[in-house]
PDB file of N, CA and C in Angstrom:
ATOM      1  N   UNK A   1     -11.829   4.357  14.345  1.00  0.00           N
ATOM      2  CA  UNK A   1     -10.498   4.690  13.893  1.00  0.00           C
ATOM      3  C   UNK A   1     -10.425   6.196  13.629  1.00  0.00           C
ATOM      4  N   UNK A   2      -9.199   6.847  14.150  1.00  0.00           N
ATOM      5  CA  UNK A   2      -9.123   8.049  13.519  1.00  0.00           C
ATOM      6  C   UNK A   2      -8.080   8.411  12.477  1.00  0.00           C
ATOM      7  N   UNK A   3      -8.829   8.856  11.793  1.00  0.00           N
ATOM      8  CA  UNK A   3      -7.855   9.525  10.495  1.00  0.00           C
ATOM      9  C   UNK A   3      -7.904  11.115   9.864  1.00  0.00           C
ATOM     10  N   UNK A   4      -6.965  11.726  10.006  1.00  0.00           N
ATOM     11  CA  UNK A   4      -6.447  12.623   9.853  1.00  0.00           C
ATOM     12  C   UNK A   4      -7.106  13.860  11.182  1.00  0.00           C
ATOM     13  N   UNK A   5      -7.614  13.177  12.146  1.00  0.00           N
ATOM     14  CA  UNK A   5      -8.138  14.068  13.179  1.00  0.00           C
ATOM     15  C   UNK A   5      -9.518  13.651  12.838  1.00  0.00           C
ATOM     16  N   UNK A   6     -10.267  12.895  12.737  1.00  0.00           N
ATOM     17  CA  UNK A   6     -11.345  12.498  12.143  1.00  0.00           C
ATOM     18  C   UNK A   6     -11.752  11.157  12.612  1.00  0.00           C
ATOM     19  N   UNK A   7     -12.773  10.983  13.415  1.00  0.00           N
ATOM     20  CA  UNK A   7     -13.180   9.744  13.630  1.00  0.00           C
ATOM     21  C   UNK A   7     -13.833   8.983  12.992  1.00  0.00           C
ATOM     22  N   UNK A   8     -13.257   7.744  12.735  1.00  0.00           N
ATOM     23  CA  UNK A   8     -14.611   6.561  11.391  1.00  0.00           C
ATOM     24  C   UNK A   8     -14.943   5.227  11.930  1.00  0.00           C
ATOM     25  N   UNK A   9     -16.186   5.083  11.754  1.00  0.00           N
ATOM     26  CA  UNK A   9     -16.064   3.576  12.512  1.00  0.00           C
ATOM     27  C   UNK A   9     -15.968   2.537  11.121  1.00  0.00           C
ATOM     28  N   UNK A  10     -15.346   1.762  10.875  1.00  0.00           N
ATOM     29  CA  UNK A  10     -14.649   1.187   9.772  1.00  0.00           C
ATOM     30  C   UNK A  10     -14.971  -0.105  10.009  1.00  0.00           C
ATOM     31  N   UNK A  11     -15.583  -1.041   8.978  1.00  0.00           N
ATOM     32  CA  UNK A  11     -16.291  -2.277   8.825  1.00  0.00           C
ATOM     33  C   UNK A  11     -16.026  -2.639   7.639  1.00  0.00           C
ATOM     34  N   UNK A  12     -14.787  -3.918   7.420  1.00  0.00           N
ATOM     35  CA  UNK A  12     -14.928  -4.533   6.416  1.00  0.00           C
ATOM     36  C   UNK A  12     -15.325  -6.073   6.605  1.00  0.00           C
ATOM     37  N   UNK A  13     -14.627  -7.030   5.564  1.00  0.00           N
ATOM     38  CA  UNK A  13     -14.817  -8.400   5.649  1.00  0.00           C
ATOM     39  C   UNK A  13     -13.316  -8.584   6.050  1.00  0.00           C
ATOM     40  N   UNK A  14     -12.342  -8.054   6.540  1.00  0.00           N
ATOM     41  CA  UNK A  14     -11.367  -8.396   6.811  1.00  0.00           C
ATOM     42  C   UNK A  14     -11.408  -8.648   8.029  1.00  0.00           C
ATOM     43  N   UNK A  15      -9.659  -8.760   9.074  1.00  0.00           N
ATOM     44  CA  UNK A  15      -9.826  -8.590  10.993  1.00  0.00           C
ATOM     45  C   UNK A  15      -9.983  -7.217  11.324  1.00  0.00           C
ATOM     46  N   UNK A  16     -10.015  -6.774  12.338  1.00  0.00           N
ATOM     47  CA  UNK A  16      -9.598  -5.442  12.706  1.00  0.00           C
ATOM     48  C   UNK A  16      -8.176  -5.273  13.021  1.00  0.00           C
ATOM     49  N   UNK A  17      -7.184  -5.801  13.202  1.00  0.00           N
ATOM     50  CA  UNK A  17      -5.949  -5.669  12.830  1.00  0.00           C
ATOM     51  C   UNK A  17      -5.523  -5.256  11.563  1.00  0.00           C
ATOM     52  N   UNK A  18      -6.310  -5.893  10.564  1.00  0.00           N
ATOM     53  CA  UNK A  18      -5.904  -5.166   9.038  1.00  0.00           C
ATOM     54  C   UNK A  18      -6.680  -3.946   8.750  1.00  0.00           C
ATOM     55  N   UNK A  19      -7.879  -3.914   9.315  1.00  0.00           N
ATOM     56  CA  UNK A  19      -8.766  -2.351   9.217  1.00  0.00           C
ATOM     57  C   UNK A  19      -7.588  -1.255   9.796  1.00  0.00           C
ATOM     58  N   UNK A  20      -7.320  -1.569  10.943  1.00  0.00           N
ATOM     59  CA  UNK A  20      -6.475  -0.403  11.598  1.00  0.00           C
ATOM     60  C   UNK A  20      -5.165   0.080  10.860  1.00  0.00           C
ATOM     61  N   UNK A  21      -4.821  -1.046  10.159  1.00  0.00           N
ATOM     62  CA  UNK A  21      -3.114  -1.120   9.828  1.00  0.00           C
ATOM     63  C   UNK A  21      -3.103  -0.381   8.674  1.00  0.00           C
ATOM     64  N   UNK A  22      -4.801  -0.436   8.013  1.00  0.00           N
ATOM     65  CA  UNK A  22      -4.898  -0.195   6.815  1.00  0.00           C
ATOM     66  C   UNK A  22      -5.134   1.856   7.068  1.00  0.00           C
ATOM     67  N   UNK A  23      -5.926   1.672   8.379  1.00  0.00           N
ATOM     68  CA  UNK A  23      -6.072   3.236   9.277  1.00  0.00           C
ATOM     69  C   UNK A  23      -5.159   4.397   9.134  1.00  0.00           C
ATOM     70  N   UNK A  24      -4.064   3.313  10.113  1.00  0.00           N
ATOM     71  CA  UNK A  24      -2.906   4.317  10.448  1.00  0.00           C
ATOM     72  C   UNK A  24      -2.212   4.292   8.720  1.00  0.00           C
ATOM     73  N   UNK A  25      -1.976   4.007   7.449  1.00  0.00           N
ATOM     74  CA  UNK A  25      -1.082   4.328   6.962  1.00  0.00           C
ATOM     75  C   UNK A  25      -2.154   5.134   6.026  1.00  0.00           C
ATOM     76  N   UNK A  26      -3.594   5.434   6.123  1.00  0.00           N
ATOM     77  CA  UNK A  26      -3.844   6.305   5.413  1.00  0.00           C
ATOM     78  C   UNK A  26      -3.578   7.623   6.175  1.00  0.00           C
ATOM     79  N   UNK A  27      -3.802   7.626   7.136  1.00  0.00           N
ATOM     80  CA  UNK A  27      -3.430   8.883   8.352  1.00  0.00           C
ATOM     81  C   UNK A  27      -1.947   9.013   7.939  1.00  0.00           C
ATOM     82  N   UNK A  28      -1.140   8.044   7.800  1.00  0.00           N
ATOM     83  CA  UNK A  28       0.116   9.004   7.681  1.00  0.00           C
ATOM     84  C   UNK A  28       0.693   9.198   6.638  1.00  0.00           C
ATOM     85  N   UNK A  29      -0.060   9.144   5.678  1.00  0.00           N
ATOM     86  CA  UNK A  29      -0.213   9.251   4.186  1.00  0.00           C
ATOM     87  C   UNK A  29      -0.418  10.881   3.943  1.00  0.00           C
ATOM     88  N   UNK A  30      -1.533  11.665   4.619  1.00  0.00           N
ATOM     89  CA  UNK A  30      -2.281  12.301   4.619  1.00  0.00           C
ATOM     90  C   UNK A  30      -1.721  13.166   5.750  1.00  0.00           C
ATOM     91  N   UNK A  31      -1.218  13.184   7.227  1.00  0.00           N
ATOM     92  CA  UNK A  31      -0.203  13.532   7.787  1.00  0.00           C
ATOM     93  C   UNK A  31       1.049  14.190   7.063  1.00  0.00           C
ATOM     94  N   UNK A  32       1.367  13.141   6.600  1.00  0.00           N
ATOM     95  CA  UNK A  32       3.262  13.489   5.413  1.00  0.00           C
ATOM     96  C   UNK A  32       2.811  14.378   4.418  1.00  0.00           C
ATOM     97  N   UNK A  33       1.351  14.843   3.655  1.00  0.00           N
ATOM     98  CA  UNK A  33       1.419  15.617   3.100  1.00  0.00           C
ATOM     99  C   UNK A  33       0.758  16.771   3.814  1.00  0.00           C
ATOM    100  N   UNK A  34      -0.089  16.879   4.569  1.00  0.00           N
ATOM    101  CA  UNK A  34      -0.152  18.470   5.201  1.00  0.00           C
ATOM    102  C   UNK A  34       0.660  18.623   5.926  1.00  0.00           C
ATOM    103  N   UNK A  35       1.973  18.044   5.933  1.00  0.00           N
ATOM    104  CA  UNK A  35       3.135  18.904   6.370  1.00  0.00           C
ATOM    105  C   UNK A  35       4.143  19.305   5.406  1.00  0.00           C
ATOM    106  N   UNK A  36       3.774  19.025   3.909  1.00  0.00           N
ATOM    107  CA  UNK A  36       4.515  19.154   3.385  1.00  0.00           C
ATOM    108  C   UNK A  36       3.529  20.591   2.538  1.00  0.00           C
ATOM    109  N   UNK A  37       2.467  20.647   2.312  1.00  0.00           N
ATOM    110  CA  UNK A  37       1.583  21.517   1.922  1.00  0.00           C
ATOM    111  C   UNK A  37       0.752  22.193   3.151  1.00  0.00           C
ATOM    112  N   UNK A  38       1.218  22.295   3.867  1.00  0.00           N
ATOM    113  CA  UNK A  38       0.407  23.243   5.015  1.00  0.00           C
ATOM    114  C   UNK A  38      -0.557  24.065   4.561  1.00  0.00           C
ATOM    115  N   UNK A  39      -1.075  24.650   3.405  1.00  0.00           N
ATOM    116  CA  UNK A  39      -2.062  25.421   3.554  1.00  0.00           C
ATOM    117  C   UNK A  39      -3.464  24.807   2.644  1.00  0.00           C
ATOM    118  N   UNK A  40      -2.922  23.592   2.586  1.00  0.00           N
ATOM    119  CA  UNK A  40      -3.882  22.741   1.561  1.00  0.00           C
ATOM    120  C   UNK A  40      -5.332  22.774   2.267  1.00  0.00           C
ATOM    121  N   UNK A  41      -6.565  22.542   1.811  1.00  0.00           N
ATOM    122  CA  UNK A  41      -7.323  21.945   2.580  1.00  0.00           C
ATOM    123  C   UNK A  41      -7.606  20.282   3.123  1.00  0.00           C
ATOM    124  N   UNK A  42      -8.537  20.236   3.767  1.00  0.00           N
ATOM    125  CA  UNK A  42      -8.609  18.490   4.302  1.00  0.00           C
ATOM    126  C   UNK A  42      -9.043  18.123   2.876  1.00  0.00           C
ATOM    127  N   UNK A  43      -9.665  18.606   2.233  1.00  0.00           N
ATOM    128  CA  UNK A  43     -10.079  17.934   0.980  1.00  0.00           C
ATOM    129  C   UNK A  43      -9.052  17.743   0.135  1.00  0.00           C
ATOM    130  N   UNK A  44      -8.387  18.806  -0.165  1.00  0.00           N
ATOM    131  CA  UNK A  44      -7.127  18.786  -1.110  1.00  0.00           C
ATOM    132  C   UNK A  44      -6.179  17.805  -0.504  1.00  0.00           C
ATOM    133  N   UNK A  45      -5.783  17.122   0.604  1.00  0.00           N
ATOM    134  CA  UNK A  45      -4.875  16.537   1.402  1.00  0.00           C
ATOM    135  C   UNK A  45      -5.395  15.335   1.393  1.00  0.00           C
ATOM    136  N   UNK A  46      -6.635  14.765   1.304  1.00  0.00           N
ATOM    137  CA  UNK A  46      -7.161  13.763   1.221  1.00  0.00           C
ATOM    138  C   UNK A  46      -6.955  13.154  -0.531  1.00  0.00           C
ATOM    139  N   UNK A  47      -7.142  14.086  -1.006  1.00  0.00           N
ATOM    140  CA  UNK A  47      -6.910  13.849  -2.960  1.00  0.00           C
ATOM    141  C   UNK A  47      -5.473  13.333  -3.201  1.00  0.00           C
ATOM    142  N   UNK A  48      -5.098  14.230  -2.356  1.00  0.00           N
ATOM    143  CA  UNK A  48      -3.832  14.191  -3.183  1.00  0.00           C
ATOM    144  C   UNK A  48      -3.149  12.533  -2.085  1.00  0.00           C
ATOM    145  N   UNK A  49      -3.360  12.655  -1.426  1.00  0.00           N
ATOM    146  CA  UNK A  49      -3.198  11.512  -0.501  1.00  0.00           C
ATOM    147  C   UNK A  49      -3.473  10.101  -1.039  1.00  0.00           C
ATOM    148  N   UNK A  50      -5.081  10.018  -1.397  1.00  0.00           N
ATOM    149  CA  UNK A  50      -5.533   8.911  -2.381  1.00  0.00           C
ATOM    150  C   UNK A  50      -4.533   9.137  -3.737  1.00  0.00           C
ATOM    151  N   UNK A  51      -4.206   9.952  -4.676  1.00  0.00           N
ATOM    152  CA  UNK A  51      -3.210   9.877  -5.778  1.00  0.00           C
ATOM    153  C   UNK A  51      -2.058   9.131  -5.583  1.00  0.00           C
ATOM    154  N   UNK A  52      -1.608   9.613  -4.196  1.00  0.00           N
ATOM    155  CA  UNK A  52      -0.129   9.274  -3.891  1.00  0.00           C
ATOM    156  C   UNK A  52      -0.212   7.555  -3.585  1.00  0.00           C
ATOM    157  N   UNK A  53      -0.982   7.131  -2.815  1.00  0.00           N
ATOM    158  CA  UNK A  53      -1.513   5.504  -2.759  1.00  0.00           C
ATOM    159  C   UNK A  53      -1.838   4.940  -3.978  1.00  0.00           C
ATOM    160  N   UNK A  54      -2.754   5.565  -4.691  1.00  0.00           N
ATOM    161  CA  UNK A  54      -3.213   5.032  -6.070  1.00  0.00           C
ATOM    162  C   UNK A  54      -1.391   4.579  -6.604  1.00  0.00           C
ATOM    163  N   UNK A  55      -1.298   5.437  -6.367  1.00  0.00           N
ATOM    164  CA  UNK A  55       0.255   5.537  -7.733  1.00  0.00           C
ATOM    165  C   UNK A  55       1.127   4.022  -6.605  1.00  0.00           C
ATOM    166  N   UNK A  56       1.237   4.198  -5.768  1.00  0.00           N
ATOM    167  CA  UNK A  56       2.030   2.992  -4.733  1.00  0.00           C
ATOM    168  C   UNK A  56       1.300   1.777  -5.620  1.00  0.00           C
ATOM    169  N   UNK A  57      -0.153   1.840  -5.701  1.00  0.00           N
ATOM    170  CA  UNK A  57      -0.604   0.489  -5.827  1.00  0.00           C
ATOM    171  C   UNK A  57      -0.336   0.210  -7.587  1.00  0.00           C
ATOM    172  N   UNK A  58      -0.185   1.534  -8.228  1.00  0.00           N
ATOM    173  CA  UNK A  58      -0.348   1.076  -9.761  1.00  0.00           C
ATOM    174  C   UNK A  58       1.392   0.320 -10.010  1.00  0.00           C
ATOM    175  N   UNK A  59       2.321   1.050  -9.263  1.00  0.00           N
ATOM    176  CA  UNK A  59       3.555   0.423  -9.210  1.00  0.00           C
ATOM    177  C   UNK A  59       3.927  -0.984  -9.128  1.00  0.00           C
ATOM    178  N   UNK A  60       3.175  -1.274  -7.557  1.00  0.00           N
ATOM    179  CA  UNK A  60       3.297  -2.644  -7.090  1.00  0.00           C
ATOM    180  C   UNK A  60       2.581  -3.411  -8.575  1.00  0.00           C
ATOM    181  N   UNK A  61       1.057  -3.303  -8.850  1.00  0.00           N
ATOM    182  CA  UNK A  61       1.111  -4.183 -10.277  1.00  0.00           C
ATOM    183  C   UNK A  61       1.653  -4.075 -11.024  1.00  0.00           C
ATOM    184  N   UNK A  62       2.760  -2.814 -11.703  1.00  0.00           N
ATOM    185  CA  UNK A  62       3.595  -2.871 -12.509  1.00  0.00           C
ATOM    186  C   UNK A  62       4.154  -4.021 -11.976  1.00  0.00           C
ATOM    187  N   UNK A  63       4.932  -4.097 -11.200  1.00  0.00           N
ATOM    188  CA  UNK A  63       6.355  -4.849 -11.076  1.00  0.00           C
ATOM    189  C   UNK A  63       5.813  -6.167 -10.576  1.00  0.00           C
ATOM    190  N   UNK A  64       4.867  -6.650 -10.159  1.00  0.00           N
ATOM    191  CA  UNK A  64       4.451  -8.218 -10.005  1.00  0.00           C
ATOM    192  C   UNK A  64       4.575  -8.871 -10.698  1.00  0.00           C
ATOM    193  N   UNK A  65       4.292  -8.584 -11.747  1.00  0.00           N
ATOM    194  CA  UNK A  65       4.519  -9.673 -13.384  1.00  0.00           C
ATOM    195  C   UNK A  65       6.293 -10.489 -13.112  1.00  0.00           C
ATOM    196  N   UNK A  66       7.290  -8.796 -13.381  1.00  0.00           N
ATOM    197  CA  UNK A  66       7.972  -9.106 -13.199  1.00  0.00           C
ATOM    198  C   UNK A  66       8.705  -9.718 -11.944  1.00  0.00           C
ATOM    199  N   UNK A  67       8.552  -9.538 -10.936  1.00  0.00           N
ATOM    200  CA  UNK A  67       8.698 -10.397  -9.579  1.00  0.00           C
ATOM    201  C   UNK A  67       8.536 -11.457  -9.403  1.00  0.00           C
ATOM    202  N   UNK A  68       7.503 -11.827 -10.371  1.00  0.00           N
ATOM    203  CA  UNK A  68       6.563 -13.282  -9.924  1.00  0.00           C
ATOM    204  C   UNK A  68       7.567 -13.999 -11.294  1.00  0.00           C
ATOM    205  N   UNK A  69       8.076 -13.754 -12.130  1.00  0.00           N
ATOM    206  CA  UNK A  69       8.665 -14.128 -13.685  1.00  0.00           C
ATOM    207  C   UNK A  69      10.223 -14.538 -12.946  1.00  0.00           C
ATOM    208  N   UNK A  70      10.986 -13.752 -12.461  1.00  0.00           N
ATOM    209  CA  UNK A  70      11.965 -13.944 -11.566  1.00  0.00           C
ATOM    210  C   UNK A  70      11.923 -15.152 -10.486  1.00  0.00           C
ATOM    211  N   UNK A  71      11.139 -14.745  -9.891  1.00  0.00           N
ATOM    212  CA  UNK A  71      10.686 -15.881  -8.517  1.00  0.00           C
ATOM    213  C   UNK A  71      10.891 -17.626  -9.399  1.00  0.00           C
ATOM    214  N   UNK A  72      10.007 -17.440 -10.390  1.00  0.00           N
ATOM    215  CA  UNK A  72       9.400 -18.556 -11.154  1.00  0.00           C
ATOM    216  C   UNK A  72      10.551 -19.254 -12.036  1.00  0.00           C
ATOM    217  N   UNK A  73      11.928 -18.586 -12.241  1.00  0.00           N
ATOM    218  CA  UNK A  73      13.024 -18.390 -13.092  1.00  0.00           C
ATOM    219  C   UNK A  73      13.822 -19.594 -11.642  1.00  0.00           C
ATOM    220  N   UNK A  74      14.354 -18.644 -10.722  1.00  0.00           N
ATOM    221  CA  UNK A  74      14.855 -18.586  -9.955  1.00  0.00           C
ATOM    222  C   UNK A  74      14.112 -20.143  -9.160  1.00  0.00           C
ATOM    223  N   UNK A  75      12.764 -20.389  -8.809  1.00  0.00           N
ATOM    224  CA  UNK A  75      12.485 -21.644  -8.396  1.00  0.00           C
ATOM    225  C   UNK A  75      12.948 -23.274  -9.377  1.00  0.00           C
ATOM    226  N   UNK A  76      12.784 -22.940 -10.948  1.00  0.00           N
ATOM    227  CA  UNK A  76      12.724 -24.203 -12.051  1.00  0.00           C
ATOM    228  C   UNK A  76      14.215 -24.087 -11.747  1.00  0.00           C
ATOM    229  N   UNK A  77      15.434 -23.264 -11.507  1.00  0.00           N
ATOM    230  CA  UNK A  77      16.949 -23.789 -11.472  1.00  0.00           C
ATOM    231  C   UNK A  77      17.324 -24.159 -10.450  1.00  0.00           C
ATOM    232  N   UNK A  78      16.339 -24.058  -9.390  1.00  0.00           N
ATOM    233  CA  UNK A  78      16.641 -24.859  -7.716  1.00  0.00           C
ATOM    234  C   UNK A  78      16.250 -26.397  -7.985  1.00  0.00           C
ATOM    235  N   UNK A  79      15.314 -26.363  -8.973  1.00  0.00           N
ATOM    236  CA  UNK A  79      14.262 -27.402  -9.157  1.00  0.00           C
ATOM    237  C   UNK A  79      15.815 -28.074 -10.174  1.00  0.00           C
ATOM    238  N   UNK A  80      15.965 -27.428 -11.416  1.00  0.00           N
ATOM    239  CA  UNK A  80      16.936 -28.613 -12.503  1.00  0.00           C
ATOM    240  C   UNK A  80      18.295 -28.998 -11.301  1.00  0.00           C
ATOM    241  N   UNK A  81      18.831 -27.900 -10.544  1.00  0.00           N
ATOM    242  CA  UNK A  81      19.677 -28.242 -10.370  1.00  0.00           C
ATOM    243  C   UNK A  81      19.648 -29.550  -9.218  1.00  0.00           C
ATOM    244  N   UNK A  82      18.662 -29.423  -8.946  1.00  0.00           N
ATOM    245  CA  UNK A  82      18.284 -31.260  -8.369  1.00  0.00           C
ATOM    246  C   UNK A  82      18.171 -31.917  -8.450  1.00  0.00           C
ATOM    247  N   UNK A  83      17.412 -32.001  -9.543  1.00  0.00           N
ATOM    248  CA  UNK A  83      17.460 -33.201 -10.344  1.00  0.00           C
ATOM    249  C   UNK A  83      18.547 -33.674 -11.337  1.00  0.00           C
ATOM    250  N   UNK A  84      19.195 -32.793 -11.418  1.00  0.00           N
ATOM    251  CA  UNK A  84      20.719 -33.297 -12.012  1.00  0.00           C
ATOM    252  C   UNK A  84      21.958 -33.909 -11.271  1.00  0.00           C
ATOM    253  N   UNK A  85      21.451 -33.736  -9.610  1.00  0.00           N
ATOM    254  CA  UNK A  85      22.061 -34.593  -8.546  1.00  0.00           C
ATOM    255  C   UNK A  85      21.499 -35.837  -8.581  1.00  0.00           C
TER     256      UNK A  85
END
């Protein structure tokens, strides 16, 4: 796989469909910011790259609780209102 101009050979327990998928959006993670910081280095572009993901992923567990609390709301009144037929 290449990432950011960089070749890796990449081995998880997952498919290689999810290795790659997982590839390309660190590449364009890391892409979107040395174009937005052009004089950064690969190191600095890689940091700040992992920050910017970190923060995506600390979000998504923010809001699961609540997603999953909704979902769970939203399934028991599909559920009463059936049983009241």
């Amino acid at each position: 796989m290449k990432i950011f101009g960089a070749e890796y050979a990449l081995k998880a327990d997952t498919s290689d469909e999810y290795i790659k998928e997982t590839a390309i959006y660190v590449d364009k993670v890391m892409n979107d910011i040395a174009s937005k910081y052009q004089e950064q280095s690969d190191a600095r572009v890689a940091v700040l790259a992992a920050l910017n993901i970190a923060e995506e992923l600390f979000e998504a567990r923010r809001q699961a609780p609540v997603n999953i609390e909704a979902r769970a709301l939203k399934i028991a009144d599909i559920l009463n209102a059936a049983l009241e037929d």
